[in-house]
PDB file of N, CA and C in Angstrom:
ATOM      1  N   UNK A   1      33.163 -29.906  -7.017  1.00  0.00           N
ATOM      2  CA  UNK A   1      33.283 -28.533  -6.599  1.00  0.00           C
ATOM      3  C   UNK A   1      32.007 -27.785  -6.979  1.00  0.00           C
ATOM      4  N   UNK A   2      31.619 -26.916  -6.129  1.00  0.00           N
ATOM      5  CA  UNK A   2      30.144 -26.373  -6.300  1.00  0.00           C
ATOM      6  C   UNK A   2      30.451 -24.981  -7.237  1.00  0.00           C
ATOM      7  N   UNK A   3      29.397 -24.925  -8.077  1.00  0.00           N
ATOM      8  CA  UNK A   3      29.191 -23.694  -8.836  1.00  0.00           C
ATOM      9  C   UNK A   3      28.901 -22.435  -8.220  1.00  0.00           C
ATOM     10  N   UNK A   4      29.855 -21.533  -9.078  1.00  0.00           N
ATOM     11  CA  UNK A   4      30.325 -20.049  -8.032  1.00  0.00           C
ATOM     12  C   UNK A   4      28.594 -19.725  -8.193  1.00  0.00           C
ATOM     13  N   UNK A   5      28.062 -18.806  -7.206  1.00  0.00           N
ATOM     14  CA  UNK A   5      26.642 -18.185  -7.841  1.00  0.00           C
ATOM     15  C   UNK A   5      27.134 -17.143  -8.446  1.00  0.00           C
ATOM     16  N   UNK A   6      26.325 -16.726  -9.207  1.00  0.00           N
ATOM     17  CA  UNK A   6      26.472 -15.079  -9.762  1.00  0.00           C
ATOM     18  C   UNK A   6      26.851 -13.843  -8.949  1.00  0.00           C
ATOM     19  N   UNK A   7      27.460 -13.112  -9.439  1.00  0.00           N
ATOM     20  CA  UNK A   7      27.575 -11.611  -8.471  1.00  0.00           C
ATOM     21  C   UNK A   7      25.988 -10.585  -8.814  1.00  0.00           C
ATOM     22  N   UNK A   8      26.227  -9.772  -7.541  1.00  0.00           N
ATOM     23  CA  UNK A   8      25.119  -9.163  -7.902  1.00  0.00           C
ATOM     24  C   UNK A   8      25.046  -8.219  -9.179  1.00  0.00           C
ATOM     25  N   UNK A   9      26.448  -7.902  -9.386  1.00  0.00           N
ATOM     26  CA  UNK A   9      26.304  -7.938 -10.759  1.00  0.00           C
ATOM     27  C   UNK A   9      26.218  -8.101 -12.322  1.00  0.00           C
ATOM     28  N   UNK A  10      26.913  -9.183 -12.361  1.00  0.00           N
ATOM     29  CA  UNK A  10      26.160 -10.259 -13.354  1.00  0.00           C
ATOM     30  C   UNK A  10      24.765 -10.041 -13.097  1.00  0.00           C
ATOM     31  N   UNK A  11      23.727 -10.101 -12.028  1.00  0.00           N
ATOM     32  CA  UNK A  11      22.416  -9.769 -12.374  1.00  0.00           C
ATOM     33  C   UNK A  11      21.876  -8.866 -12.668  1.00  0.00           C
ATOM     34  N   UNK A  12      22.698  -7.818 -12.493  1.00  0.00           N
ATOM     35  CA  UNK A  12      21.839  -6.792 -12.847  1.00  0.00           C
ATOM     36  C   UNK A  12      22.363  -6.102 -14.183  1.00  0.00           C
ATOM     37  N   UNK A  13      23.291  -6.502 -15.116  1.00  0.00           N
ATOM     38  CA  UNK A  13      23.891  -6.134 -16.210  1.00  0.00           C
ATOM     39  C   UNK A  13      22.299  -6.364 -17.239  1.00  0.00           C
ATOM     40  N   UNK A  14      21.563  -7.365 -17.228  1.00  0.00           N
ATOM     41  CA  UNK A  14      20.398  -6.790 -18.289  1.00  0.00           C
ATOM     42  C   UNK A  14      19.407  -7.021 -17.400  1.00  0.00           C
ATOM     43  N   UNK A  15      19.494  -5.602 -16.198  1.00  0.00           N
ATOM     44  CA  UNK A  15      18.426  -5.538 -15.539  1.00  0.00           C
ATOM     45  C   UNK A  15      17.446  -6.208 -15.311  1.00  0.00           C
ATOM     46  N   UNK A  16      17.803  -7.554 -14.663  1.00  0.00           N
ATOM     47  CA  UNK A  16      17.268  -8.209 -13.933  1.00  0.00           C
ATOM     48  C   UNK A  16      16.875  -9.516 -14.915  1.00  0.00           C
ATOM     49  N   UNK A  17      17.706  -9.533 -15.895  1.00  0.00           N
ATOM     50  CA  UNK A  17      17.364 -11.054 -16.609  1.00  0.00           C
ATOM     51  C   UNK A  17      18.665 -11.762 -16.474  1.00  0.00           C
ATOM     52  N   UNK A  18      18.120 -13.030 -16.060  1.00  0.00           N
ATOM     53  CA  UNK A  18      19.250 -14.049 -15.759  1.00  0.00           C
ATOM     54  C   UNK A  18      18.681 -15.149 -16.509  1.00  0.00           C
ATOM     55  N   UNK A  19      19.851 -15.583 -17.300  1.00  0.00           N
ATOM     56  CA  UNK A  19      19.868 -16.648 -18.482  1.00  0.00           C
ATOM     57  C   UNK A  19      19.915 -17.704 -17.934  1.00  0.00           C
ATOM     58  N   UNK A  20      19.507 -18.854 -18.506  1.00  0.00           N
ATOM     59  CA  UNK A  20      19.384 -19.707 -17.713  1.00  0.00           C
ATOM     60  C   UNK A  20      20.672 -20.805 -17.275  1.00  0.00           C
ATOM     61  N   UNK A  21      22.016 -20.355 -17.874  1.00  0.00           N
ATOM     62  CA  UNK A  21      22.970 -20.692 -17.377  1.00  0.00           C
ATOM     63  C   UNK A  21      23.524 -19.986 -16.003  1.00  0.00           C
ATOM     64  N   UNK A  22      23.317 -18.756 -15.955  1.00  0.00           N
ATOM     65  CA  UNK A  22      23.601 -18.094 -14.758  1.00  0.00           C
ATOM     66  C   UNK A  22      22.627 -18.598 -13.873  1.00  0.00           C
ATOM     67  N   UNK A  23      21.382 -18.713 -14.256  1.00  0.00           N
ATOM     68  CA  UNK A  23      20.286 -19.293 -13.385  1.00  0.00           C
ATOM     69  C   UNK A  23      20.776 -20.661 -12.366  1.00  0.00           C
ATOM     70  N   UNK A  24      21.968 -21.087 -12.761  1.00  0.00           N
ATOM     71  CA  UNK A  24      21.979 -22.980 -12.716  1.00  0.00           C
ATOM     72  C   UNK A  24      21.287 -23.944 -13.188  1.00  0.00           C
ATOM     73  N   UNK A  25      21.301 -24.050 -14.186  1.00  0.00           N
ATOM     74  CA  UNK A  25      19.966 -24.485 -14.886  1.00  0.00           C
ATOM     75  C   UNK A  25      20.738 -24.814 -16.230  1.00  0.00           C
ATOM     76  N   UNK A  26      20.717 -26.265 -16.763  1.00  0.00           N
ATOM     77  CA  UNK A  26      21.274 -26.550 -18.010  1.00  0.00           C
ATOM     78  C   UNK A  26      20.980 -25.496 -19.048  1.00  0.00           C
ATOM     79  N   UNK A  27      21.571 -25.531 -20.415  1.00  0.00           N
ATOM     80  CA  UNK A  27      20.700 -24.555 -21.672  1.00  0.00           C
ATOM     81  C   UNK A  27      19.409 -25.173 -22.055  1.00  0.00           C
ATOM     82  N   UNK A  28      19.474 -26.295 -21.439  1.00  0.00           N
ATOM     83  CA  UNK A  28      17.966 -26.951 -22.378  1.00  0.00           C
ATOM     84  C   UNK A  28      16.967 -26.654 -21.202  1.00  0.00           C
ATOM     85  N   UNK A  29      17.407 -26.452 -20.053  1.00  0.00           N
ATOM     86  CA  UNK A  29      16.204 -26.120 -19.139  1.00  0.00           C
ATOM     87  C   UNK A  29      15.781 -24.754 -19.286  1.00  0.00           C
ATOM     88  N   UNK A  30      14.379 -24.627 -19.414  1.00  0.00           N
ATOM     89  CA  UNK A  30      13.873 -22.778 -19.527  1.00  0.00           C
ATOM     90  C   UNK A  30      13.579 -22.393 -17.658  1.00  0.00           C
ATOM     91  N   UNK A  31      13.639 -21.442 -17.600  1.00  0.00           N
ATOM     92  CA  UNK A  31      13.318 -21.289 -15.768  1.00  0.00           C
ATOM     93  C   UNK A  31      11.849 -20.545 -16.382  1.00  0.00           C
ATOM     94  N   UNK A  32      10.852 -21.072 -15.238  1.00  0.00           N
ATOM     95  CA  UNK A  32       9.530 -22.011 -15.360  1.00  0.00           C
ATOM     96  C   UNK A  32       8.723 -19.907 -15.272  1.00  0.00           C
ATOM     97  N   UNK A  33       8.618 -19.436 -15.956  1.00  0.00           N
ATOM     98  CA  UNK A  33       7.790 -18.155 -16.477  1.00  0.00           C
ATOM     99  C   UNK A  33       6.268 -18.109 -15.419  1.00  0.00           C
ATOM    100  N   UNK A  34       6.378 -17.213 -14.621  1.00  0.00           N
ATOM    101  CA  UNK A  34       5.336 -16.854 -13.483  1.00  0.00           C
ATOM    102  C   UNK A  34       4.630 -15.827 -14.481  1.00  0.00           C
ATOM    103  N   UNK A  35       2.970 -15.895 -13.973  1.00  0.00           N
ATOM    104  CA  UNK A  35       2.283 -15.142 -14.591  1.00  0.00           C
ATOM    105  C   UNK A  35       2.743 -13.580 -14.362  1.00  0.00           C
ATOM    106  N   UNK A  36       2.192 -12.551 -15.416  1.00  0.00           N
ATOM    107  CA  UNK A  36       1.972 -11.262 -15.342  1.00  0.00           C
ATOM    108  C   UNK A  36       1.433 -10.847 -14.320  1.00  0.00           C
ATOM    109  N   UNK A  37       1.705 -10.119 -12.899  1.00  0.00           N
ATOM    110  CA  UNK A  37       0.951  -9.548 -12.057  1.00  0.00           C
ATOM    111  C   UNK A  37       0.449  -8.051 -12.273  1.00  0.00           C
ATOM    112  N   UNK A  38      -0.415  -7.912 -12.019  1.00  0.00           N
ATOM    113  CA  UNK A  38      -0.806  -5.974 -11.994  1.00  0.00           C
ATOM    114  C   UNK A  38      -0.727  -6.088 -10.322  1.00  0.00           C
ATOM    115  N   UNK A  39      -0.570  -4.738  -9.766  1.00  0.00           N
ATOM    116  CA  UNK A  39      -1.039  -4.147  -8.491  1.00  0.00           C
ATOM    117  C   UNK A  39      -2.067  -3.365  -8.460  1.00  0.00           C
ATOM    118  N   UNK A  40      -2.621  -3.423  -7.368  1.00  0.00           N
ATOM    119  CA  UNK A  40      -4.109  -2.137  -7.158  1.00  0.00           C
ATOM    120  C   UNK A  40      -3.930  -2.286  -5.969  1.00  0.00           C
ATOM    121  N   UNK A  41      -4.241  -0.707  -5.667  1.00  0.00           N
ATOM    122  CA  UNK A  41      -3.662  -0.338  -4.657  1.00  0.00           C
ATOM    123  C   UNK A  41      -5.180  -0.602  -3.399  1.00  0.00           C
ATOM    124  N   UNK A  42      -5.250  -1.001  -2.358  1.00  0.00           N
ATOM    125  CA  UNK A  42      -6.803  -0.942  -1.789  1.00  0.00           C
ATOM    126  C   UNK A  42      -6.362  -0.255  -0.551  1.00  0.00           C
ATOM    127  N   UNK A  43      -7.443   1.146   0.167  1.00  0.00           N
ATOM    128  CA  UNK A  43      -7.468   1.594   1.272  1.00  0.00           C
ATOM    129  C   UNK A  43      -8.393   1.974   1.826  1.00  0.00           C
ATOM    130  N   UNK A  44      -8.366   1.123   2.879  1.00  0.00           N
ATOM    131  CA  UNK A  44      -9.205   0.861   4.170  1.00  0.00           C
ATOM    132  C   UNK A  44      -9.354   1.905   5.070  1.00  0.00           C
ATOM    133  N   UNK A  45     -10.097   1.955   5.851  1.00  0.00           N
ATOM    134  CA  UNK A  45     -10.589   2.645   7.227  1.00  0.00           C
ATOM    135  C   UNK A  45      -9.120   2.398   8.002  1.00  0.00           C
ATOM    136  N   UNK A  46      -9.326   2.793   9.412  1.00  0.00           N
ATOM    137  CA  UNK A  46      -8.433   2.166  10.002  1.00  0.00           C
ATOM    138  C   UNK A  46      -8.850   1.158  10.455  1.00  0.00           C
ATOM    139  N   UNK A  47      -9.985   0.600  11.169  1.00  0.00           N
ATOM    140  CA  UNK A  47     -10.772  -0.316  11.868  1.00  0.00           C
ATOM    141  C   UNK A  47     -10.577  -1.232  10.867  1.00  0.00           C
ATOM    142  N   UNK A  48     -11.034  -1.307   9.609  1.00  0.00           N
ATOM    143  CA  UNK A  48     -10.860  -2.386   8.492  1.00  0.00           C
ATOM    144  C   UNK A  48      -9.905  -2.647   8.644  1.00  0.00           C
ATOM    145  N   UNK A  49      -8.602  -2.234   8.473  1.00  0.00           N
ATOM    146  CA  UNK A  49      -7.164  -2.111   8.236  1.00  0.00           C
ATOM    147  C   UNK A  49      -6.508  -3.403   9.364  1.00  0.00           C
ATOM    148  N   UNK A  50      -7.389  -2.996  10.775  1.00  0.00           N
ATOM    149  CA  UNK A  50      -6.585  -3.605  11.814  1.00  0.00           C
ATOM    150  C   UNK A  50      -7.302  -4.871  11.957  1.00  0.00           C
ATOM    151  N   UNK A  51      -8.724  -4.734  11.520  1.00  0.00           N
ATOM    152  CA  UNK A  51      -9.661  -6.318  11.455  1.00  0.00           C
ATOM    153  C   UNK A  51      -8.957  -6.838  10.415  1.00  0.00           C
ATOM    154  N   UNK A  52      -8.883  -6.311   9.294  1.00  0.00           N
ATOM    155  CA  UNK A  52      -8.071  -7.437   8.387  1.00  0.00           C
ATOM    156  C   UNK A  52      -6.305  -8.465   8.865  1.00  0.00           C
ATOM    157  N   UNK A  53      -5.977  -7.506   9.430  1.00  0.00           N
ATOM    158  CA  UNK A  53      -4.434  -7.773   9.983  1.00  0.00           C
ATOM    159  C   UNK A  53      -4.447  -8.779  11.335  1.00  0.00           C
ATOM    160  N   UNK A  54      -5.540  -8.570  11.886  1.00  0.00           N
ATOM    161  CA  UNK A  54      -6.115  -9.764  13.114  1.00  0.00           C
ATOM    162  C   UNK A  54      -6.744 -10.519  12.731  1.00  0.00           C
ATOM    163  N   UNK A  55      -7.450 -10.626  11.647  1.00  0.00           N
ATOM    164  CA  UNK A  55      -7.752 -11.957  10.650  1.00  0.00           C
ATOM    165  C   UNK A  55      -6.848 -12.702  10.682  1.00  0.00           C
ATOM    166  N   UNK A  56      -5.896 -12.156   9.706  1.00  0.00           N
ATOM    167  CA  UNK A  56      -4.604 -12.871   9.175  1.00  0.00           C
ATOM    168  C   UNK A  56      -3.701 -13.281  10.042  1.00  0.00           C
ATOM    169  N   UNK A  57      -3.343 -12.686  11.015  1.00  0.00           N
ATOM    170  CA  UNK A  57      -3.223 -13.143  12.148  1.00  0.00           C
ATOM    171  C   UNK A  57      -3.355 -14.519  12.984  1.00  0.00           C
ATOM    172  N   UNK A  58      -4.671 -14.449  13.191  1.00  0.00           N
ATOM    173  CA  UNK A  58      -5.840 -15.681  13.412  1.00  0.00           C
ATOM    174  C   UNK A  58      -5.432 -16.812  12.598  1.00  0.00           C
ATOM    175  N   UNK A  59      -5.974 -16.382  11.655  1.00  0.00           N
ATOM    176  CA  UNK A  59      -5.785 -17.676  10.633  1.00  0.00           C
ATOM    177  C   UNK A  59      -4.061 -17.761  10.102  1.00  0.00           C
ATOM    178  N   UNK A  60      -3.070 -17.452  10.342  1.00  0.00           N
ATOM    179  CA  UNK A  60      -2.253 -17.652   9.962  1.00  0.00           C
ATOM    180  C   UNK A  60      -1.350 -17.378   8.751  1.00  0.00           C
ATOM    181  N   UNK A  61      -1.970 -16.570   8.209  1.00  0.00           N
ATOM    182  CA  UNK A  61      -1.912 -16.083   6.586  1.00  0.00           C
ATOM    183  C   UNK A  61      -1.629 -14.931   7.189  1.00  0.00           C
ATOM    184  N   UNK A  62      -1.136 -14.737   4.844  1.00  0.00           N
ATOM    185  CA  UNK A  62      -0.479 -12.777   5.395  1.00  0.00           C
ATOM    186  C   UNK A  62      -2.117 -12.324   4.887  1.00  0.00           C
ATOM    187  N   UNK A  63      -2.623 -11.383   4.789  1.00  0.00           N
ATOM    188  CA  UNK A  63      -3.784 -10.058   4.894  1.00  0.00           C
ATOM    189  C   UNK A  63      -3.619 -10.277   2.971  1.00  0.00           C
ATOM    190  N   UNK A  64      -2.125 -10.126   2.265  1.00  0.00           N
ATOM    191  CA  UNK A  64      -2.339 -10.302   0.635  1.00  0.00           C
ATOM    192  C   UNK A  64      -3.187 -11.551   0.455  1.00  0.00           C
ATOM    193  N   UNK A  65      -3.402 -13.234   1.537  1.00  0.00           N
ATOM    194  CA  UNK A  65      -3.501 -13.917   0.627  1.00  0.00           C
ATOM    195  C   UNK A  65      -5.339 -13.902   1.064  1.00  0.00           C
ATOM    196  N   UNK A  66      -5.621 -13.084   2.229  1.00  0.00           N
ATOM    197  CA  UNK A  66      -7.247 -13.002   2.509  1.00  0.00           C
ATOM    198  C   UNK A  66      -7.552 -11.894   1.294  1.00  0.00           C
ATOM    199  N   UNK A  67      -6.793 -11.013   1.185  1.00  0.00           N
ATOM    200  CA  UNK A  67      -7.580 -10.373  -0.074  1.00  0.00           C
ATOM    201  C   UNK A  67      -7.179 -11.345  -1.544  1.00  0.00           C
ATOM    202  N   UNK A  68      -6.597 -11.950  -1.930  1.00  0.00           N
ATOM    203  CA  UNK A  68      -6.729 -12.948  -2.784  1.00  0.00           C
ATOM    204  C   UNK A  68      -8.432 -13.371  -3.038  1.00  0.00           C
ATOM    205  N   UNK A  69      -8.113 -14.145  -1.410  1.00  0.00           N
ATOM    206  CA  UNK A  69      -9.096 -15.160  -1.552  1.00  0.00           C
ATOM    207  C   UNK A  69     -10.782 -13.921  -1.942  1.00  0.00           C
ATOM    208  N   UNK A  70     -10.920 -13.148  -1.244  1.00  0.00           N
ATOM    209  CA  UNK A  70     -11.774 -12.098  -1.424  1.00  0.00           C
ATOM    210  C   UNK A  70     -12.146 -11.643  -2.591  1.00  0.00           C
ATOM    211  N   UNK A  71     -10.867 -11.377  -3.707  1.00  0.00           N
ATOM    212  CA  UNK A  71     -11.023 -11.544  -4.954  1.00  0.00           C
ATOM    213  C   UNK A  71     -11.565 -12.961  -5.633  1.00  0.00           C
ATOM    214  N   UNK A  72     -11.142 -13.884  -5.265  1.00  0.00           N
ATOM    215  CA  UNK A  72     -11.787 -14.541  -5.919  1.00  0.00           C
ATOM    216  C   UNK A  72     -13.184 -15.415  -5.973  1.00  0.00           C
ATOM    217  N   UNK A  73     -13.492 -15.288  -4.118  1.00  0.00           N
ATOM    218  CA  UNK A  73     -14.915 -14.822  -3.769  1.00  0.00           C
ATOM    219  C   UNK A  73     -15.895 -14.404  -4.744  1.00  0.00           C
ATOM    220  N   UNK A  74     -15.290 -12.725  -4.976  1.00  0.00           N
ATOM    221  CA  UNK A  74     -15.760 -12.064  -5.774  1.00  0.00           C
ATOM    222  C   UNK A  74     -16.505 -12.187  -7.259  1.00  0.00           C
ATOM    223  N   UNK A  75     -15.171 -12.865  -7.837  1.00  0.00           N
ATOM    224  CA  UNK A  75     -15.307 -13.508  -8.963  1.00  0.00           C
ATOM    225  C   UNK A  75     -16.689 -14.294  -8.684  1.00  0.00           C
ATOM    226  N   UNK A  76     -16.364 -15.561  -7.898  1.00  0.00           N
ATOM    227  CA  UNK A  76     -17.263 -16.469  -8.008  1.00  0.00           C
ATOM    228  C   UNK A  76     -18.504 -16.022  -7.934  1.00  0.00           C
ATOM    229  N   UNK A  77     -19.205 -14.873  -7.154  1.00  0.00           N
ATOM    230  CA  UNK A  77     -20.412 -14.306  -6.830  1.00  0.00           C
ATOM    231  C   UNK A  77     -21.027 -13.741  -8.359  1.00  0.00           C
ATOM    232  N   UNK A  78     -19.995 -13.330  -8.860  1.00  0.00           N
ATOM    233  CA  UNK A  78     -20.587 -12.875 -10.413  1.00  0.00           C
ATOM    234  C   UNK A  78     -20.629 -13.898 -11.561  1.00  0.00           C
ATOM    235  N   UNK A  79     -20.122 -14.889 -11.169  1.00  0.00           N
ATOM    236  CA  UNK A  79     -20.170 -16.279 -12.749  1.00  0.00           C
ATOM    237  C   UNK A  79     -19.280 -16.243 -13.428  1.00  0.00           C
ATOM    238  N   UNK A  80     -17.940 -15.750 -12.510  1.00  0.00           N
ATOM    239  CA  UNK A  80     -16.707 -15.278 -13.058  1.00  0.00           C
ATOM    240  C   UNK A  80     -15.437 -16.563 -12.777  1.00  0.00           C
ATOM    241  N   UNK A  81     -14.764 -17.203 -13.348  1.00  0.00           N
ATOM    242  CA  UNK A  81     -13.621 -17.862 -12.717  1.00  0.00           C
ATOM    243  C   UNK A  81     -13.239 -17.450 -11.690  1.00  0.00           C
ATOM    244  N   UNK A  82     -12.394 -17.875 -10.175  1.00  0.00           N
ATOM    245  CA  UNK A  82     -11.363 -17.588  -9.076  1.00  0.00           C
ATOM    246  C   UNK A  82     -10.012 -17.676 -10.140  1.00  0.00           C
ATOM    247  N   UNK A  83      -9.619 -16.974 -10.053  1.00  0.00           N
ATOM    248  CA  UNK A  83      -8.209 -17.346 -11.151  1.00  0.00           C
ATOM    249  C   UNK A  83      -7.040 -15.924 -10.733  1.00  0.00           C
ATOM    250  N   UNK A  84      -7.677 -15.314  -9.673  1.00  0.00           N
ATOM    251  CA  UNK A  84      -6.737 -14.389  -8.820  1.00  0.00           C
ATOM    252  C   UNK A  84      -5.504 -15.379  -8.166  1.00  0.00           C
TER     253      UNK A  84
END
């Protein structure tokens, strides 16, 4: 018999932490910790705006992962790690 999932509220009782039994996930398994993100906000022209979005487009990607890569471009141009 399959395990009930959680209600949505069971998840949200400690705002947004789910243990790793509610997770499905034995007690000895930890659920696998994603890095710290920041946001920054970037704004474009409109012309930029719509070349970037027909990029992504093109190539198949969303427009977040060309500015990724842009960042880490970036990086590299200064003697910096890509690690965006």
């Amino acid at each position: 018999m399959a395990k009930k999932p959680p209600s949505l509220a069971d998840l949200t009782l400690n705002k947004g932490a789910v243990s790793p039994v509610r997770a499905g996930l034995s007690p000895t398994e930890e659920p696998e910790q994603s890095p710290k993100r920041k946001g920054q906000t970037l704004r474009l022209d409109e012309g930029a705006w719509k070349q970037l979005k027909h990029l992504a487009t093109d190539k198949g990607v969303s427009a977040h992962d060309l500015l990724i890569e842009a960042v880490n471009d970036l990086f590299r141009k200064y003697g910096k790690p890509p690690i965006a």
